[in-house]
C-alpha atoms as a PDB file:
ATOM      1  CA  UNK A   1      -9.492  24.583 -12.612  1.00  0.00           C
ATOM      2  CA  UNK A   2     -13.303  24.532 -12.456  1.00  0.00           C
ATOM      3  CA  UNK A   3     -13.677  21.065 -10.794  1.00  0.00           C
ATOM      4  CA  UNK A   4     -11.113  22.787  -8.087  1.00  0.00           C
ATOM      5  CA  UNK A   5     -13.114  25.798  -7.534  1.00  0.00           C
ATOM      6  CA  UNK A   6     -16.493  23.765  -7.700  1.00  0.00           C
ATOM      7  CA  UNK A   7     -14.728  21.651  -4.949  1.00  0.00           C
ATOM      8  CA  UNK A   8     -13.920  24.647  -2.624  1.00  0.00           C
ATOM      9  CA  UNK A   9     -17.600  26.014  -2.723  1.00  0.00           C
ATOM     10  CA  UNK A  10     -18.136  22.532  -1.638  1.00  0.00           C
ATOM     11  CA  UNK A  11     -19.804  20.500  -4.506  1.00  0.00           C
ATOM     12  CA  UNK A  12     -18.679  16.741  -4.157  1.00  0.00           C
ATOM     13  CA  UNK A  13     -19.623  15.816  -7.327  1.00  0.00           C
ATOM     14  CA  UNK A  14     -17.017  18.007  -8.690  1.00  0.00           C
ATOM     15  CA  UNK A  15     -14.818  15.753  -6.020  1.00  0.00           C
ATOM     16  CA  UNK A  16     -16.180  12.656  -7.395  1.00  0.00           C
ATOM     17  CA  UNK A  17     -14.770  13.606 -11.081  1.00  0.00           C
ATOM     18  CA  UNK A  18     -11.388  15.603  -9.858  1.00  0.00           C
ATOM     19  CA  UNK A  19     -10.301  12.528  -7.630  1.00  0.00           C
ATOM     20  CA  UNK A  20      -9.140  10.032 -10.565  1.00  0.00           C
ATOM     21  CA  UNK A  21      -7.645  12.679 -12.372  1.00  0.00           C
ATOM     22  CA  UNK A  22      -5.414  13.435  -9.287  1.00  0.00           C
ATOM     23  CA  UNK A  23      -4.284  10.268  -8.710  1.00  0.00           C
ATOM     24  CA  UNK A  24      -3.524   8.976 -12.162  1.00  0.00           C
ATOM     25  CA  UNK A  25      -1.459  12.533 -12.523  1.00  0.00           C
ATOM     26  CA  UNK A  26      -0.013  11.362  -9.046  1.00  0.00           C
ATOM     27  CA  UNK A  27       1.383   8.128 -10.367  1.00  0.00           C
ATOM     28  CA  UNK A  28       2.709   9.255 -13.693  1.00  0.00           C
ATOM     29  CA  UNK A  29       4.745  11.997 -11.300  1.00  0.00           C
ATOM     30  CA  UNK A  30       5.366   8.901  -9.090  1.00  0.00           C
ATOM     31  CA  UNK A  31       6.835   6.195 -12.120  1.00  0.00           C
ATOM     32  CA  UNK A  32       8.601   8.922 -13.458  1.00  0.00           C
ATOM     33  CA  UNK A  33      10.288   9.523 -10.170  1.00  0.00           C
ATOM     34  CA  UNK A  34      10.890   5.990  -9.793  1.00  0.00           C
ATOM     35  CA  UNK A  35      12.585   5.780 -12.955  1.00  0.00           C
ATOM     36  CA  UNK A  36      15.675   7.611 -11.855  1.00  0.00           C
ATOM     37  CA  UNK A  37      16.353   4.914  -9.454  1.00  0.00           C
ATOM     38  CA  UNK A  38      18.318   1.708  -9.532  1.00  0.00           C
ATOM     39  CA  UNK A  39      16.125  -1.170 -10.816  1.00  0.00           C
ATOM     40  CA  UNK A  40      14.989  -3.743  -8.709  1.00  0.00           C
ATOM     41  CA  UNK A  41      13.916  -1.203  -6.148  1.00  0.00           C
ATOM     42  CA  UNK A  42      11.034  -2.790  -4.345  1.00  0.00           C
ATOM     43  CA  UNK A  43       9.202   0.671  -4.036  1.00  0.00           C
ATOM     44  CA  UNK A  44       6.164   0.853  -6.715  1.00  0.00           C
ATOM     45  CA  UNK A  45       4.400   4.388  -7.730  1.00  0.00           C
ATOM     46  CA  UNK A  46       0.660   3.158  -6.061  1.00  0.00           C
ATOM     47  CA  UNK A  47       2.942   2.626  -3.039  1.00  0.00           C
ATOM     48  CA  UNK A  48       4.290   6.465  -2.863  1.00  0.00           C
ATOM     49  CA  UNK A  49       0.569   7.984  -4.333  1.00  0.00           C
ATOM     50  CA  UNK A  50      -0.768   6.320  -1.226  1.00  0.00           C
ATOM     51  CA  UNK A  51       1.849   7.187   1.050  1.00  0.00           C
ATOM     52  CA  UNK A  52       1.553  10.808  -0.206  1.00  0.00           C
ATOM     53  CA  UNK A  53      -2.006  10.578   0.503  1.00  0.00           C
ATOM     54  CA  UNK A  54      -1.552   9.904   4.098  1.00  0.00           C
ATOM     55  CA  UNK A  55       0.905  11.979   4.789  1.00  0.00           C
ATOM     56  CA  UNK A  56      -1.466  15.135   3.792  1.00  0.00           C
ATOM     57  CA  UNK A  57      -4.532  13.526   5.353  1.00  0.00           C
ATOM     58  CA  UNK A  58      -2.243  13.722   8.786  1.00  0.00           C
ATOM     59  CA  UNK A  59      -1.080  17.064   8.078  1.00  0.00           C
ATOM     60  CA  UNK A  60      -3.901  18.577   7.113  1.00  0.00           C
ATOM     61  CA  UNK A  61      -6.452  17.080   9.597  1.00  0.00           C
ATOM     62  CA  UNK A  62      -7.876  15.192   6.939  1.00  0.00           C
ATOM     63  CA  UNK A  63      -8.852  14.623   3.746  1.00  0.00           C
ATOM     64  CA  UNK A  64     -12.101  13.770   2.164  1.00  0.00           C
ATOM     65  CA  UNK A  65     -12.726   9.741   1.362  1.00  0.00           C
ATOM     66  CA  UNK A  66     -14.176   9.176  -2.388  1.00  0.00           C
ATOM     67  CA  UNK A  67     -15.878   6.023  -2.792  1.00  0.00           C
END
């Protein structure tokens, strides 16, 4: 909860170290979704994280890019 907090009061660093811990957390949720589904389903958890992504990005007028 600190890197979220450090993010709201605007630190980026605190961005920098929070952003791969999203995402990996994003595509556990994502294969574990996934698994529940017939196999051979062409749909892959990177796939949904990065639809997901885009989705809020639209939705919420953007979110921040971390290179």
């Amino acid at each position: 909860m600190p890197l979220l907090r450090s993010w709201a009061a605007g630190d980026t660093q605190a961005l920098e170290e929070l952003f791969p811990l999203v995402y990996q957390e994003l595509k556990r949720m994502a294969r574990s979704q996934l698994a529940a589904e017939p196999p051979g389903g062409r749909t892959r958890p990177t796939v949904l994280v990065h639809e997901l992504y885009l989705r809020l990005s639209r939705d919420s007028g953007g979110i921040p890019v971390v290179s």
